[in-house]
C-alpha atoms as a PDB file:
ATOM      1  CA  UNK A   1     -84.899  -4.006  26.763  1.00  0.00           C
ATOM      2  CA  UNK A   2     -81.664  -5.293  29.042  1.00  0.00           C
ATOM      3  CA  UNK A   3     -82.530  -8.551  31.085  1.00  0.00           C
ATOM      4  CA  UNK A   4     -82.992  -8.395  34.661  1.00  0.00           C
ATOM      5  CA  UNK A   5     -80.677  -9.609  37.257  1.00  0.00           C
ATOM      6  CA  UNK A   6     -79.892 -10.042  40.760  1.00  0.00           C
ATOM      7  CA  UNK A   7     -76.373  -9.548  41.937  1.00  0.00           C
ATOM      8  CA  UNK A   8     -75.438 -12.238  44.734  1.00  0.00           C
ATOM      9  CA  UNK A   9     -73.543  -9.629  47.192  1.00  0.00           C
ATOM     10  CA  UNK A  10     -71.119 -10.673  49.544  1.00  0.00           C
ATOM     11  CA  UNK A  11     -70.496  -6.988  50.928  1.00  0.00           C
ATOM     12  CA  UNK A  12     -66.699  -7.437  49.955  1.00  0.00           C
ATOM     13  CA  UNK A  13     -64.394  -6.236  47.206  1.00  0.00           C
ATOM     14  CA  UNK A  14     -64.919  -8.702  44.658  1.00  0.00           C
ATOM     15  CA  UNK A  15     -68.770  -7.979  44.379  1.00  0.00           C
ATOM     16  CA  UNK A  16     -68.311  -4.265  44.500  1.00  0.00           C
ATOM     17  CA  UNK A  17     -65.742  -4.230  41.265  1.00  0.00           C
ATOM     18  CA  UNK A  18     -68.106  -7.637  39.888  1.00  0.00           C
ATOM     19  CA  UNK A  19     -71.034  -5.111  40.333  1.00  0.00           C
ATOM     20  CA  UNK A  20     -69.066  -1.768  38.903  1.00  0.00           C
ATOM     21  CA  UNK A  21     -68.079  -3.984  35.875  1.00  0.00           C
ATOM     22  CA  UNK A  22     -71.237  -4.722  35.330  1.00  0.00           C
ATOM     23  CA  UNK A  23     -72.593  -1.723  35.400  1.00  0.00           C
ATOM     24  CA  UNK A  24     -69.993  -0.497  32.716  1.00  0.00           C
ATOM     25  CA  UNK A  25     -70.750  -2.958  30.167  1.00  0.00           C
ATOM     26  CA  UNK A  26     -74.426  -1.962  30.173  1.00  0.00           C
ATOM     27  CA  UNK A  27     -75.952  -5.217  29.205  1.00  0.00           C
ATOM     28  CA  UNK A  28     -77.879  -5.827  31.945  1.00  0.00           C
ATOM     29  CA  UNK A  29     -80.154  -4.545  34.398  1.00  0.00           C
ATOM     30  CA  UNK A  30     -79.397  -5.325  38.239  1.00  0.00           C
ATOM     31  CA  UNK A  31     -82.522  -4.840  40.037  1.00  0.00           C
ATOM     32  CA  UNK A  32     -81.561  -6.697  43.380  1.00  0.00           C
ATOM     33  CA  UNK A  33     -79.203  -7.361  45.361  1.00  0.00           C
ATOM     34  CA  UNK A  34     -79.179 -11.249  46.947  1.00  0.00           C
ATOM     35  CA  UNK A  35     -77.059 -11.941  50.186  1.00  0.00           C
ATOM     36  CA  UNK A  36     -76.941 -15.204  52.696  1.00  0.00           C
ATOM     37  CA  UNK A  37     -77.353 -14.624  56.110  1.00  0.00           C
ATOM     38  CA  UNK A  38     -76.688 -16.858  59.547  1.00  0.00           C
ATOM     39  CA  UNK A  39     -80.181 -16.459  61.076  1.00  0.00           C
ATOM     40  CA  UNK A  40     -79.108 -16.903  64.466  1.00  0.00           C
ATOM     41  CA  UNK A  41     -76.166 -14.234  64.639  1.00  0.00           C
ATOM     42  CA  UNK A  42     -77.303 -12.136  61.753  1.00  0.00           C
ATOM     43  CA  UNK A  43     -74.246 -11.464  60.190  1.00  0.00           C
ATOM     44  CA  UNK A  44     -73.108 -12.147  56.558  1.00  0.00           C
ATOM     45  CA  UNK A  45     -71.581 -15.716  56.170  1.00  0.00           C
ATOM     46  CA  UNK A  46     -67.969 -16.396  56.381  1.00  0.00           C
ATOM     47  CA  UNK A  47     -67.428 -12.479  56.185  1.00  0.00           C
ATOM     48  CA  UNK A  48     -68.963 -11.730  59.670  1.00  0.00           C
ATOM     49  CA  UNK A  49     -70.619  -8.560  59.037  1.00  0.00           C
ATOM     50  CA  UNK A  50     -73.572  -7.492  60.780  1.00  0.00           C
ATOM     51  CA  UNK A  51     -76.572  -7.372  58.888  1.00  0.00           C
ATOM     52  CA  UNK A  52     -77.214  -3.692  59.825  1.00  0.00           C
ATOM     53  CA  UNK A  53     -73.981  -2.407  57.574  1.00  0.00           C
ATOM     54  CA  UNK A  54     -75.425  -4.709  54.405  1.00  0.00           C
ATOM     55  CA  UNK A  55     -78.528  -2.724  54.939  1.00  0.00           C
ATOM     56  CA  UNK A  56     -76.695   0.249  54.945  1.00  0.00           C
ATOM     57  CA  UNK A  57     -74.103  -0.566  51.493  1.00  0.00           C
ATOM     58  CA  UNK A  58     -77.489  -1.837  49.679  1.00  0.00           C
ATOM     59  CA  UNK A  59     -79.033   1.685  50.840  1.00  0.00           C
ATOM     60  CA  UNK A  60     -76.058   3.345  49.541  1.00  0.00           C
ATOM     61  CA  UNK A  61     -75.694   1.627  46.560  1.00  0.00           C
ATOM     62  CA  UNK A  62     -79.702   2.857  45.813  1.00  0.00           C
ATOM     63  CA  UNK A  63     -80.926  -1.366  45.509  1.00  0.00           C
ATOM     64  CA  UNK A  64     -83.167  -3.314  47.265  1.00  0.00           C
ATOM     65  CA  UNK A  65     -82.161  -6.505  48.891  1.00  0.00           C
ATOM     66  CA  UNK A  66     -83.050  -9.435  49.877  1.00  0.00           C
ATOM     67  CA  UNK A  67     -81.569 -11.366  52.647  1.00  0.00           C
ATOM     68  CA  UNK A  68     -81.528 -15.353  52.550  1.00  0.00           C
ATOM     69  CA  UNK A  69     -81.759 -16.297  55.912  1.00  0.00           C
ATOM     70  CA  UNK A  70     -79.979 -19.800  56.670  1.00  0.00           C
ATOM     71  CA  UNK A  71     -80.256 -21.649  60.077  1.00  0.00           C
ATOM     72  CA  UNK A  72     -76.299 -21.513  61.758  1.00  0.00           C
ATOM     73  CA  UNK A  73     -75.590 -25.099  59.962  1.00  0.00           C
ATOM     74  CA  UNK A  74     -77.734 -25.858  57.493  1.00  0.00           C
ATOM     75  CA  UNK A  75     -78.181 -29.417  55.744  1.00  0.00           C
ATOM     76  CA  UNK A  76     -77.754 -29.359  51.752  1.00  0.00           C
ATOM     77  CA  UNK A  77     -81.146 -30.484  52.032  1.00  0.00           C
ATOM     78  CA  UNK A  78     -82.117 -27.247  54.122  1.00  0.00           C
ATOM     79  CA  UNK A  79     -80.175 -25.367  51.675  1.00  0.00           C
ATOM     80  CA  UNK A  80     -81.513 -25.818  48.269  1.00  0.00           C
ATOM     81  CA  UNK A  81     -84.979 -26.087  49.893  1.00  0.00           C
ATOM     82  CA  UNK A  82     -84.467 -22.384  50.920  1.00  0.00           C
ATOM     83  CA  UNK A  83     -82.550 -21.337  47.983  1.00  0.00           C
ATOM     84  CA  UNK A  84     -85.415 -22.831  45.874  1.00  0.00           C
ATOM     85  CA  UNK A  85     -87.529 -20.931  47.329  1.00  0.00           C
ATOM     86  CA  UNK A  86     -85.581 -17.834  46.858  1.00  0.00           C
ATOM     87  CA  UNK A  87     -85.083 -18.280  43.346  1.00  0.00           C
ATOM     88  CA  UNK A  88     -88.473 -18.571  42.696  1.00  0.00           C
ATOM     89  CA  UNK A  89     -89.248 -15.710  44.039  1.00  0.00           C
ATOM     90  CA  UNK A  90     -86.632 -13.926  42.250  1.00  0.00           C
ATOM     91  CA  UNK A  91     -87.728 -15.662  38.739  1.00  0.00           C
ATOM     92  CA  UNK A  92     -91.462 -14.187  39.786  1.00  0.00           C
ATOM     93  CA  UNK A  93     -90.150 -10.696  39.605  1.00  0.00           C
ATOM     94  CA  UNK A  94     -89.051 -11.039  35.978  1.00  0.00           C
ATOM     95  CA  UNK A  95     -85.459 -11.850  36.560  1.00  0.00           C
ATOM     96  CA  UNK A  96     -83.311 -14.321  34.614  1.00  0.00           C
ATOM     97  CA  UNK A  97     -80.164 -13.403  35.287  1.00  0.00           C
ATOM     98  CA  UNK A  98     -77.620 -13.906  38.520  1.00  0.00           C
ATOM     99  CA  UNK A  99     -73.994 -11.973  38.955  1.00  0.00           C
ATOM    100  CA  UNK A 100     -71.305 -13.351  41.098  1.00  0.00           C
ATOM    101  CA  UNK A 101     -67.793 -11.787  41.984  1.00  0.00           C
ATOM    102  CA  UNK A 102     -66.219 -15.358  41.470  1.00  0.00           C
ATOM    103  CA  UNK A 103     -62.963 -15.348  39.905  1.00  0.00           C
ATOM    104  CA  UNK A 104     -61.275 -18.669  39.885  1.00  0.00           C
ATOM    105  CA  UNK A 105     -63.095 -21.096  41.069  1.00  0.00           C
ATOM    106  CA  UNK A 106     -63.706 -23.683  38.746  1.00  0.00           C
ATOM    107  CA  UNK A 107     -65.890 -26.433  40.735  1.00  0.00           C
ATOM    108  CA  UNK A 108     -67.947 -23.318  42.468  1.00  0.00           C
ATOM    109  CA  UNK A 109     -68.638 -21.768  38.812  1.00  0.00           C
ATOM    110  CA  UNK A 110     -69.584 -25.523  37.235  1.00  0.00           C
ATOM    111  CA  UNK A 111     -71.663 -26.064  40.633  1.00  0.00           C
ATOM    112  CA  UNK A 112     -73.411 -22.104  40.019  1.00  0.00           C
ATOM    113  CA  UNK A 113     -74.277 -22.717  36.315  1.00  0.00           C
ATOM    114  CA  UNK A 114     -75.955 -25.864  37.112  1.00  0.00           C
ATOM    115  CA  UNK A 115     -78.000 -25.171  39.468  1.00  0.00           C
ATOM    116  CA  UNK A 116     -79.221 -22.047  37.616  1.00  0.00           C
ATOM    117  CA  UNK A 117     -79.768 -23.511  34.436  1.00  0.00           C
ATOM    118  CA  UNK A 118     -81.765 -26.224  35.617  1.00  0.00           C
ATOM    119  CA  UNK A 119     -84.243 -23.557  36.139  1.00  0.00           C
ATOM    120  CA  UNK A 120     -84.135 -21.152  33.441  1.00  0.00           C
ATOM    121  CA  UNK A 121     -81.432 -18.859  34.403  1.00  0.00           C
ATOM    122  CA  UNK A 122     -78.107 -17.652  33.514  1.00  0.00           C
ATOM    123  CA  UNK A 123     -75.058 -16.846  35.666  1.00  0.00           C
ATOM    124  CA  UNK A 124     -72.660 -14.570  35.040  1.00  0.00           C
ATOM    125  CA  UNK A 125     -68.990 -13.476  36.236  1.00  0.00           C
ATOM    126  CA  UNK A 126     -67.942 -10.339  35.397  1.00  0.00           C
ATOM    127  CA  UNK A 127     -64.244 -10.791  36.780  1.00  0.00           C
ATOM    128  CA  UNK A 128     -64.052 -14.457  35.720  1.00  0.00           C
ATOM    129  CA  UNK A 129     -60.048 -15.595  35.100  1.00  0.00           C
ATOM    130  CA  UNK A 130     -59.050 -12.079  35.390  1.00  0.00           C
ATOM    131  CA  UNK A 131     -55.240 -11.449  37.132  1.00  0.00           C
ATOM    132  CA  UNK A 132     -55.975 -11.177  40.776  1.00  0.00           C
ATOM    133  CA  UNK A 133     -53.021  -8.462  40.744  1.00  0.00           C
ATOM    134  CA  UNK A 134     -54.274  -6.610  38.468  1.00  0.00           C
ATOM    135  CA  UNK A 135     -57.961  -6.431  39.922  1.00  0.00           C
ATOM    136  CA  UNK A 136     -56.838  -5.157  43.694  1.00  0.00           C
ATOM    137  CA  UNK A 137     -55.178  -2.365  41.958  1.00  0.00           C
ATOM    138  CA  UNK A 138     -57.656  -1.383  39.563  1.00  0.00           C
ATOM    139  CA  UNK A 139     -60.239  -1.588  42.508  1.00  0.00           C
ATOM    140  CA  UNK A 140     -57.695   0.634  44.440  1.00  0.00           C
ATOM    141  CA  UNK A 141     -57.498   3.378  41.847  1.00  0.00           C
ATOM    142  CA  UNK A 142     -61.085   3.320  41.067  1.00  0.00           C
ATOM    143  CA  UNK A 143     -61.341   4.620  44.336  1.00  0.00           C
ATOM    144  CA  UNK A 144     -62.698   1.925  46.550  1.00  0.00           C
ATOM    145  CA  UNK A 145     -62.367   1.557  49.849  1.00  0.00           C
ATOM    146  CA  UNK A 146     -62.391  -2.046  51.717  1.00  0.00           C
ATOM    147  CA  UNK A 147     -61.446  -3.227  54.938  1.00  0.00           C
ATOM    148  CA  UNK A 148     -60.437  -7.187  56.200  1.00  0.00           C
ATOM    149  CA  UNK A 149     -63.037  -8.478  58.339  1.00  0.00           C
ATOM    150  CA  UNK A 150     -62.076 -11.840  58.504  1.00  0.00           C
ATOM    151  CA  UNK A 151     -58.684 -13.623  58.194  1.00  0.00           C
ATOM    152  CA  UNK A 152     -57.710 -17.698  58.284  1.00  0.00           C
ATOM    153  CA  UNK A 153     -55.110 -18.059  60.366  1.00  0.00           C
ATOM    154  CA  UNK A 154     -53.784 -21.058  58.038  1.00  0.00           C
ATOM    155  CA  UNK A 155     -52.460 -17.630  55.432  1.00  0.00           C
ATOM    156  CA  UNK A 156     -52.861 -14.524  57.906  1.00  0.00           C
ATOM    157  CA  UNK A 157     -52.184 -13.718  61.729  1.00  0.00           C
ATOM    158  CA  UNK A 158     -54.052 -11.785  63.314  1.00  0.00           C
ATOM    159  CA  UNK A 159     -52.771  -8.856  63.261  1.00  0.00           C
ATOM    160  CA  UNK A 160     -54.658  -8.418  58.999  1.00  0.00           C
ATOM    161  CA  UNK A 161     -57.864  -8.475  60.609  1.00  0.00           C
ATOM    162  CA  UNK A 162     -59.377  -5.012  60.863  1.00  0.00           C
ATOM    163  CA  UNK A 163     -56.243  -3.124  58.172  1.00  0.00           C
ATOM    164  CA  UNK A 164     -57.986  -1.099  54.419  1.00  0.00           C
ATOM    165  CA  UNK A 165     -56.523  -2.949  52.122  1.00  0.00           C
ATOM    166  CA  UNK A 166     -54.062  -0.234  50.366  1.00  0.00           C
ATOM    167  CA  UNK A 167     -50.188  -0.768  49.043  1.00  0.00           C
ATOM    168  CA  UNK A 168     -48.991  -1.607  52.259  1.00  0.00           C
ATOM    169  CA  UNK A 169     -51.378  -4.322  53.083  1.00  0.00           C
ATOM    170  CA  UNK A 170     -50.795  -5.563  49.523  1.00  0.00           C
ATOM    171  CA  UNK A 171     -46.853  -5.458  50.469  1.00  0.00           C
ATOM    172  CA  UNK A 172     -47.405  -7.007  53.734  1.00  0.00           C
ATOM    173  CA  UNK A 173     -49.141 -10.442  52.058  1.00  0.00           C
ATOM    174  CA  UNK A 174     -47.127 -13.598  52.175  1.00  0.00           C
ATOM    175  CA  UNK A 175     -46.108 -15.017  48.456  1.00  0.00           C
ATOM    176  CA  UNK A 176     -48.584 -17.996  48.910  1.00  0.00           C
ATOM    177  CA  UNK A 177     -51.937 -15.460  49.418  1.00  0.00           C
ATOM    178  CA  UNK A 178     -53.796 -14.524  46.682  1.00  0.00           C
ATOM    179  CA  UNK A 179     -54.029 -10.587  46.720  1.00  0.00           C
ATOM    180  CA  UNK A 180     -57.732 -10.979  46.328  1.00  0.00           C
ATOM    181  CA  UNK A 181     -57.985 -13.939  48.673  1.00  0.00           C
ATOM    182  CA  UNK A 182     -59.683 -16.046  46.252  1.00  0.00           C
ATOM    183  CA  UNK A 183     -58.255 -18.957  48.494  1.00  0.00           C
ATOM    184  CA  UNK A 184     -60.234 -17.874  51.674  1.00  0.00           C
ATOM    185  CA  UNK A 185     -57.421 -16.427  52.801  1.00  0.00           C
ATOM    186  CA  UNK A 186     -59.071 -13.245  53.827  1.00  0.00           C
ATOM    187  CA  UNK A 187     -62.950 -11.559  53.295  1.00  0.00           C
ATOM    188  CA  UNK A 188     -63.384  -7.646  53.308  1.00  0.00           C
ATOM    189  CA  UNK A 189     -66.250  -5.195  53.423  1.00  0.00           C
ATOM    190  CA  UNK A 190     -66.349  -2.225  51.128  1.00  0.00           C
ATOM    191  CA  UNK A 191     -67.431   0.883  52.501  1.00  0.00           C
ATOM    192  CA  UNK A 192     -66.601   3.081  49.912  1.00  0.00           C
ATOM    193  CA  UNK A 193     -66.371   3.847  46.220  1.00  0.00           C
ATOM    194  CA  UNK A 194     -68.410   4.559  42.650  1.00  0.00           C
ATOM    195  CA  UNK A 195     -70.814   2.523  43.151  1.00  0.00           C
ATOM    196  CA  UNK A 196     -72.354   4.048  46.795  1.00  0.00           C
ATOM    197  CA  UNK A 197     -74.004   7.290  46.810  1.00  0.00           C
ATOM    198  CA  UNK A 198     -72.337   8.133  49.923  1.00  0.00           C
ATOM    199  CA  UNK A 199     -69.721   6.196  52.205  1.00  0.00           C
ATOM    200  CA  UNK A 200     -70.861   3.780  54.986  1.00  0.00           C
ATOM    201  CA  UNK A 201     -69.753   5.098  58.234  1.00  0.00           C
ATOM    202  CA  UNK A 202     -68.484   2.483  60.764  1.00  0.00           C
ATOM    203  CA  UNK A 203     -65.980   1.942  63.793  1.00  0.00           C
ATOM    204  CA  UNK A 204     -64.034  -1.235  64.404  1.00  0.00           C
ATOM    205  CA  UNK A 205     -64.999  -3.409  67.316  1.00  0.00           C
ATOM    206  CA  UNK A 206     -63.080  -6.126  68.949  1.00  0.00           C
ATOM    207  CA  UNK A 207     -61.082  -9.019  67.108  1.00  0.00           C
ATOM    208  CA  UNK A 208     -62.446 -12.764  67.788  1.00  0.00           C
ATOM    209  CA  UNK A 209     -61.036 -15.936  67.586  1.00  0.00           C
ATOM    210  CA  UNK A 210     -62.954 -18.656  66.086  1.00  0.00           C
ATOM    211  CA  UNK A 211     -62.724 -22.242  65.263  1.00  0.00           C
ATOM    212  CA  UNK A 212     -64.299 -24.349  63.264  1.00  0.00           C
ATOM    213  CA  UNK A 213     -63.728 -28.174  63.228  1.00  0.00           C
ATOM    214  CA  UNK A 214     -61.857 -29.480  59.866  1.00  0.00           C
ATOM    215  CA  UNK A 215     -63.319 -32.429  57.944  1.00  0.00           C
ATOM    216  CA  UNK A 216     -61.492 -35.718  58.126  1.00  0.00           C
ATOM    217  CA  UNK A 217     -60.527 -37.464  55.021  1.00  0.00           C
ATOM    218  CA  UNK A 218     -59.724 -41.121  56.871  1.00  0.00           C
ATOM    219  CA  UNK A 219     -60.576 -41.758  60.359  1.00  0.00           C
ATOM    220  CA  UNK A 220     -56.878 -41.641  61.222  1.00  0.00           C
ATOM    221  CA  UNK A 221     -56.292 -37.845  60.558  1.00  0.00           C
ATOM    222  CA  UNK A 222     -55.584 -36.151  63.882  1.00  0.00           C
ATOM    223  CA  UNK A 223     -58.144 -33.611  65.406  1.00  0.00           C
ATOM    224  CA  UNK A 224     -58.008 -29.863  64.263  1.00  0.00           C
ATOM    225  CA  UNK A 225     -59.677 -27.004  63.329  1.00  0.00           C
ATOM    226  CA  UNK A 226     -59.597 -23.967  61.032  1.00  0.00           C
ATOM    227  CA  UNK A 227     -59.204 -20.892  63.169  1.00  0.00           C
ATOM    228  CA  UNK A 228     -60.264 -17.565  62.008  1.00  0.00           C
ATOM    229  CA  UNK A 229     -59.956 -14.192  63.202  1.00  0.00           C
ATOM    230  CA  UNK A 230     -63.168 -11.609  62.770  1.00  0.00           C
ATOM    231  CA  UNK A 231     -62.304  -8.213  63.660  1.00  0.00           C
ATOM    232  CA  UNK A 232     -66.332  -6.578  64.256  1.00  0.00           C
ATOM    233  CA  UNK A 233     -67.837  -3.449  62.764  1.00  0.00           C
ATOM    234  CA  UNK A 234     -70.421  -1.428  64.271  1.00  0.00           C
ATOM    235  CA  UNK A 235     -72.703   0.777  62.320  1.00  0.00           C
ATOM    236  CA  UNK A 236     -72.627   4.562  63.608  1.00  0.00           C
END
C-alpha cells in the first residue's frame, strides 16, 4: 500500500507540475490538498486569488481540500498554533506524508523538514534543484496553462500582472528573474492542464497596487516598502 499525503497547494505553476510529478512516479497517494488562506480577504496568500477559484482547481483536479485559515498578520506564535492544529488533523486521517512545489530554497526546505519531522512526517519536493528553464518549458508543453496574478515591482512592472505565461512572456523577463520566480518575483494561477478534469473558467478583474512595509535591518535604514501589483480573477 502507497503512503498517504497531502499536497500543500499554492494554486500556481510550481504545485501543479510538483503535483503532476508526483503523480507520475506513483509512490504515493495524495489524498488532500492543503492551502493557507488570509481569513479576512479570503484569498490565497501572497498569490491573491480568491478562495472561490481554489475551490474550483481542487474540484477540477477531483481532491478535497482543506483551507488553513490565518488571521491578515499572524504572530509565529498564532501560526504554528494553527498549523499544529492542522497537522494533527491531517496525521488523524492516516497521512504521513506532505508535497511542496519548492525548488530552491534552501532555508524554507531545512525550516519544512523540521517542523515535519518533529512530528512524524516526511516532506517531499518533487521539483527540488531542478533547472528553472527547463521546468517552465516542460510545464508549457505538457500543456498547462497559468496566468501572473501577482508581480513585485522590485523585478516586474506592472504591465506582467494579468499575461499566460507562454514564449513571449518567457522572452519578455529581465536576465535577473528567475523564469519560475522562485525569487518572488512573480506568483501565477493555473487554470489548465493534465491534472484538471476540465479547465477553470475565469475573467480578469482590475490590477491593484499594494504595499507592504520592508523590515529594517538598523534603525538608520530609510523608510520603504515592497510594492506589488495583483491583477484579480473572478470566477464565472
Amino acid at each position: 500500500m502507497k503512503p498517504k499525503a497531502v499536497f500543500n497547494w499554492s494554486s500556481g505553476k510550481d504545485s501543479a507540475l510538483a503535483f503532476y510529478k508526483i503523480q507520475q512516479e506513483n509512490q504515493t497517494e495524495v489524498t488532500t490538498l492543503l492551502t493557507s488562506i488570509n481569513k479576512e480577504f479570503q484569498r490565497i496568500s501572497m498569490h491573491g486569488v480568491h478562495v472561490s477559484l481554489l475551490e474550483k482547481q481542487a474540484e477540477n483536479i477531483g481532491l478535497p481540500l482543506i483551507k488553513m485559515e490565518l488571521p491578515k498578520e499572524p504572530s509565529m506564535e498564532e501560526y504554528r498554533e494553527i498549523m499544529g492544529k492542522t497537522m494533527s488533523d491531517i496525521q488523524d486521517m492516516g497521512i504521513t506524508q506532505s508535497v511542496f512545489g519548492d525548488i530552491f530554497l534552501e532555508d524554507l526546505r531545512k525550516y519544512r523538514e523540521d517542523q515535519l519531522n518533529s512530528i512524524g512526517m516526511e516532506a517531499l519536493f518533487p521539483l527540488w534543484k531542478q533547472n528553472t528553464t527547463d521546468l517552465i518549458h516542460k510545464f508549457l508543453d505538457l500543456g498547462f496553462k497559468t496566468i501572473v496574478t501577482c508581480v513585485n515591482e522590485t523585478y516586474l512592472d506592472k504591465s506582467f500582472a494579468g499575461r499566460i505565461i507562454d514564449q513571449d512572456f518567457i522572452n519578455d523577463l529581465p536576465k535577473n528573474v528567475d523564469p519560475c520566480g522562485e525569487n518572488g518575483e512573480f506568483h501565477t494561477f493555473t487554470f489548465d492542464g493534465p491534472i484538471f478534469k476540465n479547465p477553470v473558467q475565469f475573467e480578469t478583474g482590475e490590477t491593484v497596487k499594494k504595499t507592504y512595509p520592508k523590515p529594517k535591518a538598523s534603525p538608520e535604514d530609510e523608510d520603504s516598502d515592497y510594492v506589488f501589483w495583483f491583477c484579480d480573477l473572478i470566477l464565472k
